[in-house]
C-alpha atoms as a PDB file:
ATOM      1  CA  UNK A   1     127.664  84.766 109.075  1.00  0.00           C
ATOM      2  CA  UNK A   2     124.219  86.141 110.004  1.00  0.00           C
ATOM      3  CA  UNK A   3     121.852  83.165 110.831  1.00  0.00           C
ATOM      4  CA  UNK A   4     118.083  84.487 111.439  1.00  0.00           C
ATOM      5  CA  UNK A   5     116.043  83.018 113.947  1.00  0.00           C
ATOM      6  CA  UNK A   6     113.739  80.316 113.827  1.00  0.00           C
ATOM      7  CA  UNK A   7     109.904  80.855 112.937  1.00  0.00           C
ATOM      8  CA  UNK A   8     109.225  79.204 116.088  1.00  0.00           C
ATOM      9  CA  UNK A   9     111.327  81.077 118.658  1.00  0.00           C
ATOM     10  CA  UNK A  10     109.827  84.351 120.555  1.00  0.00           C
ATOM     11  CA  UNK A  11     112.038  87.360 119.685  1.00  0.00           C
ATOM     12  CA  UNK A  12     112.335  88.122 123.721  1.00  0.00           C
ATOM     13  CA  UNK A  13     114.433  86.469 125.960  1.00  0.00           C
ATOM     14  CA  UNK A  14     112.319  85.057 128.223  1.00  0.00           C
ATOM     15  CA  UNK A  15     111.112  81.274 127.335  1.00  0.00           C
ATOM     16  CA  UNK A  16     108.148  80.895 129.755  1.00  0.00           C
ATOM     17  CA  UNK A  17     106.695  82.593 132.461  1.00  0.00           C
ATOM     18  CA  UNK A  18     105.609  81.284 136.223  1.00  0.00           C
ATOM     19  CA  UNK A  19     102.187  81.213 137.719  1.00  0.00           C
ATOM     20  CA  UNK A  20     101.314  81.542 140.906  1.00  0.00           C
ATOM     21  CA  UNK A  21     100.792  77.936 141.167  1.00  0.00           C
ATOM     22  CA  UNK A  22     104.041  76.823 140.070  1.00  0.00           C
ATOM     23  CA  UNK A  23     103.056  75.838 137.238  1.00  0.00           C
ATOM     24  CA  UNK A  24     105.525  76.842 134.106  1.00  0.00           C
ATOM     25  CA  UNK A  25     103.387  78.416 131.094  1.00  0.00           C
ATOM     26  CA  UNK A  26     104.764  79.316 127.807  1.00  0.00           C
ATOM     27  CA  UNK A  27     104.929  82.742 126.612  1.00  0.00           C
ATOM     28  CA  UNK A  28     103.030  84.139 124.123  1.00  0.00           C
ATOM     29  CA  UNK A  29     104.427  84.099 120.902  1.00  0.00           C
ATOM     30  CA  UNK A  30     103.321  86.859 119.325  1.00  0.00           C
ATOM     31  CA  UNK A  31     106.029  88.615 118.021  1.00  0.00           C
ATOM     32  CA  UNK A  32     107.561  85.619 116.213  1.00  0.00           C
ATOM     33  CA  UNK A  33     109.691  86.145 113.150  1.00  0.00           C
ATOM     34  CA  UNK A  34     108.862  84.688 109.164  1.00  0.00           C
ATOM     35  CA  UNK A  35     112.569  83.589 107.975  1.00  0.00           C
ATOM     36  CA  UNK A  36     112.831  84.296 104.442  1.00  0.00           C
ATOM     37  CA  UNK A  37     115.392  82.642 102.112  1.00  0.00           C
ATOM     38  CA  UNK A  38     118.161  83.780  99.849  1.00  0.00           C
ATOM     39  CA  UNK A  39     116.656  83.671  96.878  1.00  0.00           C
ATOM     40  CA  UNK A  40     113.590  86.381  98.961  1.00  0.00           C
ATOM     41  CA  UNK A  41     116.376  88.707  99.706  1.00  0.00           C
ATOM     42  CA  UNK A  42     118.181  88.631  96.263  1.00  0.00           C
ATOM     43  CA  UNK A  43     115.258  88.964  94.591  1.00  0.00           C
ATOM     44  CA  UNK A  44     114.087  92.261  96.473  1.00  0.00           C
ATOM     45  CA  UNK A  45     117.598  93.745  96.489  1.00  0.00           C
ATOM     46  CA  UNK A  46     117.737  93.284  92.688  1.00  0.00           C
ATOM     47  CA  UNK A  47     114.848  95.671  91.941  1.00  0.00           C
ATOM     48  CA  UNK A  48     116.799  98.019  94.308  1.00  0.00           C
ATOM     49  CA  UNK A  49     120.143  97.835  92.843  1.00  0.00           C
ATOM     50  CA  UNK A  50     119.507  97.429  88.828  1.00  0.00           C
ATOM     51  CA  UNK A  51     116.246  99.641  88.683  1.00  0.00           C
ATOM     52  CA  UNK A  52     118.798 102.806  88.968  1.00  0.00           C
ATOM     53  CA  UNK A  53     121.648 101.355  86.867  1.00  0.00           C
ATOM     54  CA  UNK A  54     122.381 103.231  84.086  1.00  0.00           C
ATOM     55  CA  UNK A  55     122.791 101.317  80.520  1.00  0.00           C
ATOM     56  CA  UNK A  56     125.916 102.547  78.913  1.00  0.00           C
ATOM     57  CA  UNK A  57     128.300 105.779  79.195  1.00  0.00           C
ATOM     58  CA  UNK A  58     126.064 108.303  77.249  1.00  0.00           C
ATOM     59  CA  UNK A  59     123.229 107.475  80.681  1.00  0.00           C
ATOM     60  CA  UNK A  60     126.179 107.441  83.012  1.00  0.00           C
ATOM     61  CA  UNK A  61     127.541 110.234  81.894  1.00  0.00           C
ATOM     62  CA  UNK A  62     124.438 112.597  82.512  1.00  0.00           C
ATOM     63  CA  UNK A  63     124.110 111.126  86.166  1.00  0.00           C
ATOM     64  CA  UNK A  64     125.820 113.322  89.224  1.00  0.00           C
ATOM     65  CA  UNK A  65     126.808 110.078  91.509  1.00  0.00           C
ATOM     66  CA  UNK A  66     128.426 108.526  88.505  1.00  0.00           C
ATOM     67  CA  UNK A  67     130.054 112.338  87.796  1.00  0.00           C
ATOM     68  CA  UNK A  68     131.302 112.488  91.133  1.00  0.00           C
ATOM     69  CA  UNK A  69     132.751 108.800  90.806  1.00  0.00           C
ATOM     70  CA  UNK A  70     134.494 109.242  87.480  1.00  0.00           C
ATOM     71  CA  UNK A  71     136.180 112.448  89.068  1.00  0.00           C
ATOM     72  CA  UNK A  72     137.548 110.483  91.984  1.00  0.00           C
ATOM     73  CA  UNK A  73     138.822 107.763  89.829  1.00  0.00           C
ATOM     74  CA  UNK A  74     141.072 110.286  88.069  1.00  0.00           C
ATOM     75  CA  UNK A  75     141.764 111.999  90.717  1.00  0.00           C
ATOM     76  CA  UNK A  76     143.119 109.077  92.463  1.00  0.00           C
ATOM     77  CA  UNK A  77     144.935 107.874  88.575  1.00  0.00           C
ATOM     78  CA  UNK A  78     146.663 111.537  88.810  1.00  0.00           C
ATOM     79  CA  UNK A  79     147.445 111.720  92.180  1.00  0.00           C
ATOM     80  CA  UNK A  80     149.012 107.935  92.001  1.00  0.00           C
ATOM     81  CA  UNK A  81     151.052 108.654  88.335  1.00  0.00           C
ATOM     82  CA  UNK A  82     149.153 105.381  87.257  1.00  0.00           C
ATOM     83  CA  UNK A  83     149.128 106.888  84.096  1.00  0.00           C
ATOM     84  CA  UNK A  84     151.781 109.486  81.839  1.00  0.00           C
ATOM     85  CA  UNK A  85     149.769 111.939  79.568  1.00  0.00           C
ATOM     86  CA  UNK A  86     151.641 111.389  76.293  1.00  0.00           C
ATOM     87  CA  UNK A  87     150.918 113.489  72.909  1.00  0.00           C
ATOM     88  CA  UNK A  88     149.536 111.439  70.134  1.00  0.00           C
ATOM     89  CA  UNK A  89     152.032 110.879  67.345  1.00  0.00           C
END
């Protein structure tokens, strides 16, 4: 499972940094990273997925990636004898 990282951790793997005194200072944190929830990342990857989806066959139909995957499918029902070709009576 992918956890991001906390908004409060640096994104490099040093934690602090030495002076010449001895002293232990914190790094800068200026590349730190904004987690964003679920419902963020669903919500962007909707637009993405549906805004190309067609509606029905007729809209499939005209499309090539939908073509192409129609094609395979019966290539792969033919190749497999899922299905007999019968006539109609």
């Amino acid at each position: 499972m992918f956890l991001p990282k906390r908004i409060d951790q640096p994104t490099s793997s040093d934690d602090a940094i030495t002076s010449s005194g001895g002293d232990i200072e914190p790094e800068p944190k200026s590349s730190v990273r904004k987690v964003r929830s679920l419902r963020e990342i669903y919500d962007s990857c909707d637009v993405t997925f549906f805004a190309s989806e067609s509606q029905n066959f007729d809209e499939a139909a005209k499309e090539e990636v939908w073509q192409k995957a129609m094609d395979e499918e019966i290539a792969s029902i033919e190749k497999n004898h899922t299905w007999d070709l019968v006539d109609l009576l």
